[in-house]
C-alpha atoms as a PDB file:
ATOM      1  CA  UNK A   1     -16.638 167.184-252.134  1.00  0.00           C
ATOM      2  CA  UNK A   2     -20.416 167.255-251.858  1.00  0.00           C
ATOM      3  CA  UNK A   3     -22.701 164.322-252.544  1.00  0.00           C
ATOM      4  CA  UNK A   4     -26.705 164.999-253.602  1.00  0.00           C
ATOM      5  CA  UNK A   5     -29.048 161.920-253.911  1.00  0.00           C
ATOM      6  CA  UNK A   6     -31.940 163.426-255.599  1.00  0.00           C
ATOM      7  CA  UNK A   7     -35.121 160.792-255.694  1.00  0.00           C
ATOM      8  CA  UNK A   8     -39.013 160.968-256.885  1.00  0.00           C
ATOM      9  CA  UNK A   9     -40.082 157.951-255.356  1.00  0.00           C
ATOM     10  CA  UNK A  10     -38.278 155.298-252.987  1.00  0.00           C
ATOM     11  CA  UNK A  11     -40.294 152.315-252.949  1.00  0.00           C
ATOM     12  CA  UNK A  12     -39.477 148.969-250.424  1.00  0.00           C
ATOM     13  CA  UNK A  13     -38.224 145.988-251.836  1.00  0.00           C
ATOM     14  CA  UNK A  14     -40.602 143.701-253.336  1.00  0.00           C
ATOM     15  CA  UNK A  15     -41.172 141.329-251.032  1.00  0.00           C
ATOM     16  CA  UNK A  16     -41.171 143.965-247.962  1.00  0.00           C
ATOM     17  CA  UNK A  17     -43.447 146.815-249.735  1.00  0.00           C
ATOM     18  CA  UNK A  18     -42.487 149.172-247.724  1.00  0.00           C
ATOM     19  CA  UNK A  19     -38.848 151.209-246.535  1.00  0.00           C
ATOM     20  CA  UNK A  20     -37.570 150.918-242.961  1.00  0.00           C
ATOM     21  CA  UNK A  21     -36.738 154.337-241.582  1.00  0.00           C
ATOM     22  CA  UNK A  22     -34.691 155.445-238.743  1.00  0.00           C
ATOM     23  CA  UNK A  23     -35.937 154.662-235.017  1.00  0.00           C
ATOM     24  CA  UNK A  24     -37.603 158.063-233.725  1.00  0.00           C
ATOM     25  CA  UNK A  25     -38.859 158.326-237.686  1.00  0.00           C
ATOM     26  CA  UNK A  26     -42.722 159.376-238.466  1.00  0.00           C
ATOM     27  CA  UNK A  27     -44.178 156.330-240.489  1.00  0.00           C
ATOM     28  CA  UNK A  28     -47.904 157.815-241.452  1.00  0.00           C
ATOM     29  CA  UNK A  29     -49.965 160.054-239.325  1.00  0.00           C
ATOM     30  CA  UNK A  30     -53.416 160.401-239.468  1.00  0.00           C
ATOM     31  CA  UNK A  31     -55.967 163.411-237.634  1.00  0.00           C
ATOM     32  CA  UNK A  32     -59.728 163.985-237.240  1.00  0.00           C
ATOM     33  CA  UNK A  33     -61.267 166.559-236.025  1.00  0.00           C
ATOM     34  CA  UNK A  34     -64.672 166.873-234.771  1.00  0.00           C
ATOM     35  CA  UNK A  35     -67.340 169.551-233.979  1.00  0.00           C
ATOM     36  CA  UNK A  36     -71.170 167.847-233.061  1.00  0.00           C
ATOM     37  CA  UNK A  37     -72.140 168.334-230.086  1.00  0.00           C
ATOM     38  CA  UNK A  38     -72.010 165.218-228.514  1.00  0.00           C
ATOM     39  CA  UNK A  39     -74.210 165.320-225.005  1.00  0.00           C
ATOM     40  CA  UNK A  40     -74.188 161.933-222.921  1.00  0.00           C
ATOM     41  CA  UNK A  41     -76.730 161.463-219.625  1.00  0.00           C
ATOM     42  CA  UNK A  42     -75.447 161.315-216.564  1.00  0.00           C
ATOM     43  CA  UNK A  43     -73.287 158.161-215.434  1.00  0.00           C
ATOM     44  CA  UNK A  44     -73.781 156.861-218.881  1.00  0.00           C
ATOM     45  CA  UNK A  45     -70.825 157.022-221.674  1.00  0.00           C
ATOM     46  CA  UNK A  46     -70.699 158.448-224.834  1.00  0.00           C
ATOM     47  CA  UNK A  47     -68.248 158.362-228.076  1.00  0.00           C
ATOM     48  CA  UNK A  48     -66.695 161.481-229.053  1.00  0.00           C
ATOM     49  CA  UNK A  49     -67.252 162.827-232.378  1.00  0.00           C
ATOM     50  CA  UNK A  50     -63.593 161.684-233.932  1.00  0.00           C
ATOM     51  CA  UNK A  51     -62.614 158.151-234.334  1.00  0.00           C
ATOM     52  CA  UNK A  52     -59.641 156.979-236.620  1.00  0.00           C
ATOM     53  CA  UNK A  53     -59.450 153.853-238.464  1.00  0.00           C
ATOM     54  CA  UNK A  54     -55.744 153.289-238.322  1.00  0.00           C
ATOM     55  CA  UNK A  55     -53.451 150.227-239.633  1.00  0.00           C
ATOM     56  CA  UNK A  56     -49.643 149.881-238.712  1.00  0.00           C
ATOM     57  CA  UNK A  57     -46.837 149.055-241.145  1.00  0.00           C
ATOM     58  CA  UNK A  58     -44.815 146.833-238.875  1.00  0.00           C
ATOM     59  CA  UNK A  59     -45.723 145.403-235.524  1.00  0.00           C
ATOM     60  CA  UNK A  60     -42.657 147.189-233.585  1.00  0.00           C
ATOM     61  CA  UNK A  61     -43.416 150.336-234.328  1.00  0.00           C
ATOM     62  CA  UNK A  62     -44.776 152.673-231.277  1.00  0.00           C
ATOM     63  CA  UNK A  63     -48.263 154.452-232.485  1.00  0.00           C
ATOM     64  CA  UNK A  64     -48.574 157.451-230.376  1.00  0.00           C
ATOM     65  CA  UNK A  65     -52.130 158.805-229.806  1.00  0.00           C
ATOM     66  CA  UNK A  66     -53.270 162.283-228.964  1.00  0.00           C
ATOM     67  CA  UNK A  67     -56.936 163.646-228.623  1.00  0.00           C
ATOM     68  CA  UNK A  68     -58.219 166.886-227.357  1.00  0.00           C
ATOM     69  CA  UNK A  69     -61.738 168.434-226.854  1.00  0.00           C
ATOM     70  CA  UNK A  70     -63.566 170.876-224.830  1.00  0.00           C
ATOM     71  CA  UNK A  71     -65.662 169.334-222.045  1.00  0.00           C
ATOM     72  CA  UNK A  72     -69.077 171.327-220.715  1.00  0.00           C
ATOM     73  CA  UNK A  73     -71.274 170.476-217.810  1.00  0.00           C
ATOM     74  CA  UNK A  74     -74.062 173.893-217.905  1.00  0.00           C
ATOM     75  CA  UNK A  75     -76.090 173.078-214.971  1.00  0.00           C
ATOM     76  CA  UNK A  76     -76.112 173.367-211.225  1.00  0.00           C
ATOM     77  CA  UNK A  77     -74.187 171.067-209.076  1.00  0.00           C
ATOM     78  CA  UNK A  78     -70.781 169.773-208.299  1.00  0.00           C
ATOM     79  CA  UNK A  79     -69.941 166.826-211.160  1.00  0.00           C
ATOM     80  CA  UNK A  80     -66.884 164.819-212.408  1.00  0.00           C
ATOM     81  CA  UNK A  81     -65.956 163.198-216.091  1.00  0.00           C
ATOM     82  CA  UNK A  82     -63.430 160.312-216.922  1.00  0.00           C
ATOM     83  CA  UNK A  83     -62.696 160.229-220.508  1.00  0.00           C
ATOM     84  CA  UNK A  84     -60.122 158.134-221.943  1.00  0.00           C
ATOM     85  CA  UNK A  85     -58.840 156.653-225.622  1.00  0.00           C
ATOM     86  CA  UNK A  86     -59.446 153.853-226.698  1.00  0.00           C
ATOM     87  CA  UNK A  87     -58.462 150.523-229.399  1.00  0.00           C
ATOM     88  CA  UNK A  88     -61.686 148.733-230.285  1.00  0.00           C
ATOM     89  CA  UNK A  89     -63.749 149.781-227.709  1.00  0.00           C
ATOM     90  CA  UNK A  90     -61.235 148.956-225.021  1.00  0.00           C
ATOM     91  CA  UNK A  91     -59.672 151.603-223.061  1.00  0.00           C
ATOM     92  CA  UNK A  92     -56.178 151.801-223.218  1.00  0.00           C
ATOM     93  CA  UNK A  93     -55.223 153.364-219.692  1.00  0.00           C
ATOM     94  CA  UNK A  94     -55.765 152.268-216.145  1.00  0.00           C
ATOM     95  CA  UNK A  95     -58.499 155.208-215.681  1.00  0.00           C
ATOM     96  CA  UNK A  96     -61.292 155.966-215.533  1.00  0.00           C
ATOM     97  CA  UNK A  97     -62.538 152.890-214.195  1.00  0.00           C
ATOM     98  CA  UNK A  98     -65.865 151.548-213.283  1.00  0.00           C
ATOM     99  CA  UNK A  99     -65.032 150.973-209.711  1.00  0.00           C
ATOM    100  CA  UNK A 100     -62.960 152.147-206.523  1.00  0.00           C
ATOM    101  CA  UNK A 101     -63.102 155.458-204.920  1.00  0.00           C
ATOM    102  CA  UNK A 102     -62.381 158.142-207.764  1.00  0.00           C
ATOM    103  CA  UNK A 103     -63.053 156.691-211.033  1.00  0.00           C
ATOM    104  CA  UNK A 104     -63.206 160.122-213.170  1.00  0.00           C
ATOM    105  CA  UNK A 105     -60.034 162.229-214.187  1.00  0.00           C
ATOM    106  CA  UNK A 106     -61.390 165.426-214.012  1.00  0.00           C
ATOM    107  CA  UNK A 107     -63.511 167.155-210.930  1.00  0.00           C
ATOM    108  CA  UNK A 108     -64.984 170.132-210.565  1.00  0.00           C
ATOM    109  CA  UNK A 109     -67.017 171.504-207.442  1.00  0.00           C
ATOM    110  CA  UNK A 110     -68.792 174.254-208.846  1.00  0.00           C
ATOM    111  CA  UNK A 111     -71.641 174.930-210.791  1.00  0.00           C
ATOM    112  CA  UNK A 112     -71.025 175.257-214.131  1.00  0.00           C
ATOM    113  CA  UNK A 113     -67.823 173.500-215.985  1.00  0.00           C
ATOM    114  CA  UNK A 114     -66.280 174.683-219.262  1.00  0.00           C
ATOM    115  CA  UNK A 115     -62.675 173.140-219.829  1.00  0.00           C
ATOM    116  CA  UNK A 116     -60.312 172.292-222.881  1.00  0.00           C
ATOM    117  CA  UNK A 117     -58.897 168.500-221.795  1.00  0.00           C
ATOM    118  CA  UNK A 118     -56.329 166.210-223.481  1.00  0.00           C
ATOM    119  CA  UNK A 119     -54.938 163.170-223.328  1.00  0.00           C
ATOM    120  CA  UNK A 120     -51.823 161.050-224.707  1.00  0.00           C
ATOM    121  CA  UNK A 121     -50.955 157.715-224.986  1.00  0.00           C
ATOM    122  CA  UNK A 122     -48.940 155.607-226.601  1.00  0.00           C
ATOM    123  CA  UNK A 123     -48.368 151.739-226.966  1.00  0.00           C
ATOM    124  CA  UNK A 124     -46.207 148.783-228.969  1.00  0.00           C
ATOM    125  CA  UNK A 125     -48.451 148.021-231.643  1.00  0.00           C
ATOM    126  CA  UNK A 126     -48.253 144.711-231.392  1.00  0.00           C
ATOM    127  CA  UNK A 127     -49.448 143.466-235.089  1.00  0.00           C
ATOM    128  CA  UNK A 128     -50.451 145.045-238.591  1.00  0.00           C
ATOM    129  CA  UNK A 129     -53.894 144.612-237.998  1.00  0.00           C
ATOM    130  CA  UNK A 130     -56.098 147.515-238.646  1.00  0.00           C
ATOM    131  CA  UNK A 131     -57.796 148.996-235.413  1.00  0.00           C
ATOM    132  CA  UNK A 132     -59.782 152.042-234.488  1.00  0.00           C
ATOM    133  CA  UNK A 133     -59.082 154.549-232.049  1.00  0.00           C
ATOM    134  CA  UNK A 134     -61.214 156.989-230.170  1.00  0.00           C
ATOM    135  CA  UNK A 135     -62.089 159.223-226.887  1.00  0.00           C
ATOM    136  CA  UNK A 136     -65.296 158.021-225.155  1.00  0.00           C
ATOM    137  CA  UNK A 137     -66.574 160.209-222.013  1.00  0.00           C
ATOM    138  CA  UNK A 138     -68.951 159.400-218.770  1.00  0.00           C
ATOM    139  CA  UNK A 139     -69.933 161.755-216.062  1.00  0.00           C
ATOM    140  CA  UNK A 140     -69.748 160.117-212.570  1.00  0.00           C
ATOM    141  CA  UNK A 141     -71.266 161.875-208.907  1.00  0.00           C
ATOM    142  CA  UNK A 142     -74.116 164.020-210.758  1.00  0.00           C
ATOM    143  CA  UNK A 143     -77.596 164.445-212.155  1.00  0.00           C
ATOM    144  CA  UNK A 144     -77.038 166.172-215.209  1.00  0.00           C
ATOM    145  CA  UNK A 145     -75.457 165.646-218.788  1.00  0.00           C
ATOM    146  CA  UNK A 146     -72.224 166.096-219.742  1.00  0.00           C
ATOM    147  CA  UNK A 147     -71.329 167.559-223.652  1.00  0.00           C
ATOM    148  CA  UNK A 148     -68.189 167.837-225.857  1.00  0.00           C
ATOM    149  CA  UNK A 149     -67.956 170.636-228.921  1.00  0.00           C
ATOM    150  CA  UNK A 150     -70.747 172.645-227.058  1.00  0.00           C
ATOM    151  CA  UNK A 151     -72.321 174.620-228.999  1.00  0.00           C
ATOM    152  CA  UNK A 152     -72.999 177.875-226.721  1.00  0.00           C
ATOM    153  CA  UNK A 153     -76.042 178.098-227.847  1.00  0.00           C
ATOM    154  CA  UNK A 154     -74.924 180.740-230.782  1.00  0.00           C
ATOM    155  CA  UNK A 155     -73.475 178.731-233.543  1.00  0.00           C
ATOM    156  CA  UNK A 156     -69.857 178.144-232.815  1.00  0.00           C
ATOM    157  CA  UNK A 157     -68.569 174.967-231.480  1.00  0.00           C
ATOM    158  CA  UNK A 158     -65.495 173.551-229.576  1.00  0.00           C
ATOM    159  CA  UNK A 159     -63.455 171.544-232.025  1.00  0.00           C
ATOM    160  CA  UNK A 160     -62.074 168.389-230.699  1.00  0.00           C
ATOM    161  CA  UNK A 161     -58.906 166.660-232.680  1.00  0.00           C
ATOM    162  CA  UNK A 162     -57.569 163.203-232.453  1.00  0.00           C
ATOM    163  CA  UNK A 163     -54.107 162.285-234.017  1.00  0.00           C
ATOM    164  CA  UNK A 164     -52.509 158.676-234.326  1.00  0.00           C
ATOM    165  CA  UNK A 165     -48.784 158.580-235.635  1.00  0.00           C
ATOM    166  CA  UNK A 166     -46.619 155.465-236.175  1.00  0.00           C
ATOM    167  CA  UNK A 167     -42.967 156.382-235.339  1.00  0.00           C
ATOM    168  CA  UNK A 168     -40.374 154.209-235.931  1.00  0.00           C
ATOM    169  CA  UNK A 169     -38.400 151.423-233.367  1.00  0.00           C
END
């Protein structure tokens, strides 16, 4: 015999508002997506163009970040970028750094650089307080500026996305 559980709405108990789901379970997700060309001087850091305002449901949970943009350096000269996510301002990986021999994640010795670049990471989170998450970029080892979502020059830009999920412990 077959048994069907048909539902509009399940709701959390009262006093815990919301429902616990499985471990490996998609709580919310959110996603930006940018497309301003964002240009930042050399050795100086920038904000991309997404940013996500994101609060957890329970402090167990693992939130799981993704962002990706397209990363343009149009002039002559050899040049490097470090870009990395970030909670409040405060980078959540061990690079790029501000010190040591190779700071930046991504080098290129040639003249011109056009590349698509992502990044993933993923952390406890801790508490149910509400934080925001974004990519900020620097160029290191060069004189000229670095841009995400270029523009080419005719109209059409690069779009960058940034996702934050909660998933279930």
């Amino acid at each position: 015999m077959t048994s069907r559980l048909l539902v509009d709405k399940i709701e959390g108990k009262t006093t815990a508002s919301t429902v616990q789901m499985p471990s490996g379970s998609v709580i919310q997700y959110a996603k930006d997506t940018g497309s301003t060309q964002i240009t930042v001087a050399a050795n100086a850091y920038g904000n991309t163009d997404t940013s996500i305002t994101f609060t957890p449901k329970f402090a167990n949970s693992i939130i799981q970040i993704y962002w990706e943009g397209m990363f343009v350096k149009d002039a002559n000269g050899s040049a490097s970028v470090a870009y990395g996510i970030h909670k409040d301002d405060v980078l959540m990986h061990g690079i790029p750094a501000d010190g040591g021999t190779g700071p930046y994640i991504h080098v290129k010795d040639e003249t011109r650089v056009f590349t698509r670049l992502r990044m993933t990471v993923a952390e406890t989170a801790g508490t149910t307080n509400s934080r925001v998450y974004r990519c900020k970029f620097r160029g290191y080892n060069n004189t000229q500026s670095w841009k995400v979502n270029w523009d080419g020059g005719a109209g059409t830009t690069a779009e960058e996305i940034l996702i934050v999920q909660e998933i279930a412990q």
